[in-house]
N, C-alpha and C. Protein backbone atom coordinates (compact mmCIF):
# COMPACT_ATOMS: atom_id res chain seq x y z
N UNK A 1 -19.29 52.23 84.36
CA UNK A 1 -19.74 52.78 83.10
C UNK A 1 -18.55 52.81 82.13
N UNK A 2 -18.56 52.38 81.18
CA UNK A 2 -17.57 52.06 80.02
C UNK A 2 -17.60 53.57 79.16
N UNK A 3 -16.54 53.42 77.89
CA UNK A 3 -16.89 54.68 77.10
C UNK A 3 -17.74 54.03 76.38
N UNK A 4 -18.30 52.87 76.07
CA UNK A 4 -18.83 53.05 74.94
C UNK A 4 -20.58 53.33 75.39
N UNK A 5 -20.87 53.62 76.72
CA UNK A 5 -21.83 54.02 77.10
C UNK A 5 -21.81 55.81 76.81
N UNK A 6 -21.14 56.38 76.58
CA UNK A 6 -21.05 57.57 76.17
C UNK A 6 -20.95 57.59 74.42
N UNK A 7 -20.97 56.97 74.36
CA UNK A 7 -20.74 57.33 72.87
C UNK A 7 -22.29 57.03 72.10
N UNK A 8 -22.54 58.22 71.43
CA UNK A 8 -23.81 58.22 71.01
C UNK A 8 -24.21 57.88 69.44
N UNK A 9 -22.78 57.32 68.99
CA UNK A 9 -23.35 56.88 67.71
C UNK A 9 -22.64 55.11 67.46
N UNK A 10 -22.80 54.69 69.18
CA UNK A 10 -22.91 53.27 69.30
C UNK A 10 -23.98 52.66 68.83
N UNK A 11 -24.02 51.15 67.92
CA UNK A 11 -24.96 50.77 67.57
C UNK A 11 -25.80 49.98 68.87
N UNK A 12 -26.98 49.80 69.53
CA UNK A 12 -27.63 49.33 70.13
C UNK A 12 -28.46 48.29 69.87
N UNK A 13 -28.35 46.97 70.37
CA UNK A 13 -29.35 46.28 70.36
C UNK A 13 -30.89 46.77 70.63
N UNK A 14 -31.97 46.07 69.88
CA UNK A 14 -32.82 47.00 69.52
C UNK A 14 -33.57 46.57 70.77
N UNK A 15 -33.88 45.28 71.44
CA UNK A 15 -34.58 44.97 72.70
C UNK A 15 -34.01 45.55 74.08
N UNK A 16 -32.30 45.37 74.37
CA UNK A 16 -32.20 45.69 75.58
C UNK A 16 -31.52 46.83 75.70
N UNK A 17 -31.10 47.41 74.65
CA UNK A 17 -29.75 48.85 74.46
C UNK A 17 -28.61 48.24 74.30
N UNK A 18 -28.26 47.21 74.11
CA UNK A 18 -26.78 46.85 74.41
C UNK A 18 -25.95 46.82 73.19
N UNK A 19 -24.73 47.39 73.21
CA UNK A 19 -23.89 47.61 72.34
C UNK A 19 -24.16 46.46 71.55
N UNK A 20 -23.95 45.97 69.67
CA UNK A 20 -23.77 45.34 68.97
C UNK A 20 -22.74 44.73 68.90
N UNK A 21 -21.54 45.59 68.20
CA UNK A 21 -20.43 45.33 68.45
C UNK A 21 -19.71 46.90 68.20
N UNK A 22 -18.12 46.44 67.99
CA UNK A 22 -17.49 47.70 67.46
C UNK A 22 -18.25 49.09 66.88
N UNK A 23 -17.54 49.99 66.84
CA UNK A 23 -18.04 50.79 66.13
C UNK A 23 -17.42 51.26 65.03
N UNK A 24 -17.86 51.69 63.48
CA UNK A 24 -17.26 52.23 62.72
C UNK A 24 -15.29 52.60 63.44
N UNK A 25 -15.67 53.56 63.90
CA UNK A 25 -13.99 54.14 64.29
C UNK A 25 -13.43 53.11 65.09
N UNK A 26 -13.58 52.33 65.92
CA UNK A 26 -13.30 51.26 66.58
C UNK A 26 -12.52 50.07 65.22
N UNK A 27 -13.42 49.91 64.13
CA UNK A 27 -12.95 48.87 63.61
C UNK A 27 -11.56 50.02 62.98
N UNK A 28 -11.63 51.24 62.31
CA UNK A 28 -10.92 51.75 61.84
C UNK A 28 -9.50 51.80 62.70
N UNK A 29 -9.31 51.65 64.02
CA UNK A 29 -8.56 52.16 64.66
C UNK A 29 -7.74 50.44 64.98
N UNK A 30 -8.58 49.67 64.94
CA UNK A 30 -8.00 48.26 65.09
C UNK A 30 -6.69 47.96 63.74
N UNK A 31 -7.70 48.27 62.77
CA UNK A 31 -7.19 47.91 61.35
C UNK A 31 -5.63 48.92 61.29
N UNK A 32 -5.68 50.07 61.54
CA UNK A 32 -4.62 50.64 61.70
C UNK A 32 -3.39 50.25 62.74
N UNK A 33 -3.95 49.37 63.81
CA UNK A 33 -2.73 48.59 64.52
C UNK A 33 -2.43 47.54 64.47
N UNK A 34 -3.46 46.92 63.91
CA UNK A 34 -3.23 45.43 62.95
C UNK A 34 -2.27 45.54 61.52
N UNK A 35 -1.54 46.80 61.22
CA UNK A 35 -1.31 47.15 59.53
C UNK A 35 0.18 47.73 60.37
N UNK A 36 0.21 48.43 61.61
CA UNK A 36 1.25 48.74 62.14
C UNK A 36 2.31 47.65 62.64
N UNK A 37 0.96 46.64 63.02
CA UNK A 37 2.16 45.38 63.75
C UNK A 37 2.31 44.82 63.07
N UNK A 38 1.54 44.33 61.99
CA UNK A 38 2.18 43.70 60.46
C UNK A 38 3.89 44.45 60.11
N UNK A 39 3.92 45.77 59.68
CA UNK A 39 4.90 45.95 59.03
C UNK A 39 6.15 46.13 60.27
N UNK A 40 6.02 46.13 61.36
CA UNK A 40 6.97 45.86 62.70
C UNK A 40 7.71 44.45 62.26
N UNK A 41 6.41 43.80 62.39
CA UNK A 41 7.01 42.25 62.46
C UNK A 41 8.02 41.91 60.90
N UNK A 42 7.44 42.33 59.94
CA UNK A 42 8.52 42.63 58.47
C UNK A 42 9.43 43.00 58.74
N UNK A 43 9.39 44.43 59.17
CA UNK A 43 10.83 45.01 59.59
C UNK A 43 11.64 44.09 60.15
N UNK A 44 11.40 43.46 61.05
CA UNK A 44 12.32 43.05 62.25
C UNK A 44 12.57 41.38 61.86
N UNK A 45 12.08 41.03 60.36
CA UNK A 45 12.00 39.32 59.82
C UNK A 45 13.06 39.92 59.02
N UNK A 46 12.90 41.15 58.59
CA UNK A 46 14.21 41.36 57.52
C UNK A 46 15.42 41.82 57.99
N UNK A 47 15.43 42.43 59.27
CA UNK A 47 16.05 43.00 60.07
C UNK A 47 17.36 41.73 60.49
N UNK A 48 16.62 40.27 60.81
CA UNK A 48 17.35 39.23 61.33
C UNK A 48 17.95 38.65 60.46
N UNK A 49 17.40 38.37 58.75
CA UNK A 49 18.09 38.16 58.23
C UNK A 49 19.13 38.43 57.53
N UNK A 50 19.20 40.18 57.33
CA UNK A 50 20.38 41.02 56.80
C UNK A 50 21.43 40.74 57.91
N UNK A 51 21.11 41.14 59.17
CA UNK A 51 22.35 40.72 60.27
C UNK A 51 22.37 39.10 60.07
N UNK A 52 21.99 37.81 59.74
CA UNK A 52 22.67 36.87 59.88
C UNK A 52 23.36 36.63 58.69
N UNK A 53 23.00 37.50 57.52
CA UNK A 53 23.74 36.84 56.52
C UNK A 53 25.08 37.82 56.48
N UNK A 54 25.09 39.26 57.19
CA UNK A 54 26.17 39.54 57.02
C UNK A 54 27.19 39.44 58.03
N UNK A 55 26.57 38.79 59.21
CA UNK A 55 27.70 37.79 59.90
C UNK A 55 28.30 36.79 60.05
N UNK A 56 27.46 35.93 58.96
CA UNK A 56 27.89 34.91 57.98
C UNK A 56 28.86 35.33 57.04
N UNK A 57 28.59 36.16 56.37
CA UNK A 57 29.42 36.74 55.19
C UNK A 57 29.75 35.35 54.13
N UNK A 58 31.20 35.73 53.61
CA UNK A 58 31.90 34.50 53.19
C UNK A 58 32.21 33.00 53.85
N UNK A 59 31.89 32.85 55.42
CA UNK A 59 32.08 31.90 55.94
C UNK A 59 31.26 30.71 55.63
N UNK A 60 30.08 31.11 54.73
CA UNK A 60 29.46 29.76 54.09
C UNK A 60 30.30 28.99 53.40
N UNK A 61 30.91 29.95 52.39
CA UNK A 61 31.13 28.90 51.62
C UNK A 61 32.62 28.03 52.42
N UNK A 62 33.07 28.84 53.16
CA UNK A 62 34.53 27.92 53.75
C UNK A 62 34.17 26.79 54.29
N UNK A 63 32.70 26.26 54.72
CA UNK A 63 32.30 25.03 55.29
C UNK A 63 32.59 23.98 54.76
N UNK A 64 33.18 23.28 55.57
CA UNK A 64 33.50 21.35 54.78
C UNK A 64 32.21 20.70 54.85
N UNK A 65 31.81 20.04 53.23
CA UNK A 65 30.78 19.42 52.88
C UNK A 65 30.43 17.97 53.56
């Protein structure tokens, strides 16, 4: 038995009972960790490039062309 057999404001297929899909709070709760791992993955794209450019520093430009 799953939770979503407890949950009483699951939508039901109308012939056999069977869950539809998600539920309201279900999609709400996705969207909130889909919006969390979005701004993780930002963090950590900006994260790599502040540390490579400031361990680069001035050594760009000393490169022979």
């Amino acid at each position: 038995m799953s939770e979503r057999d407890d949950d009483p404001q699951a939508v039901e297929h109308p012939q056999d009972g069977a869950p539809i899909g998600p539920s309201p709070e279900e999609f709400r709760a996705r969207r909130g960790r889909n919006v969390a791992l979005a701004i993780g993955l930002v963090v950590f794209a900006v994260l790599v490039f502040l540390v490579t450019v400031v361990r680069l520093g001035a050594n760009v430009l000393d490169r022979p062309l």
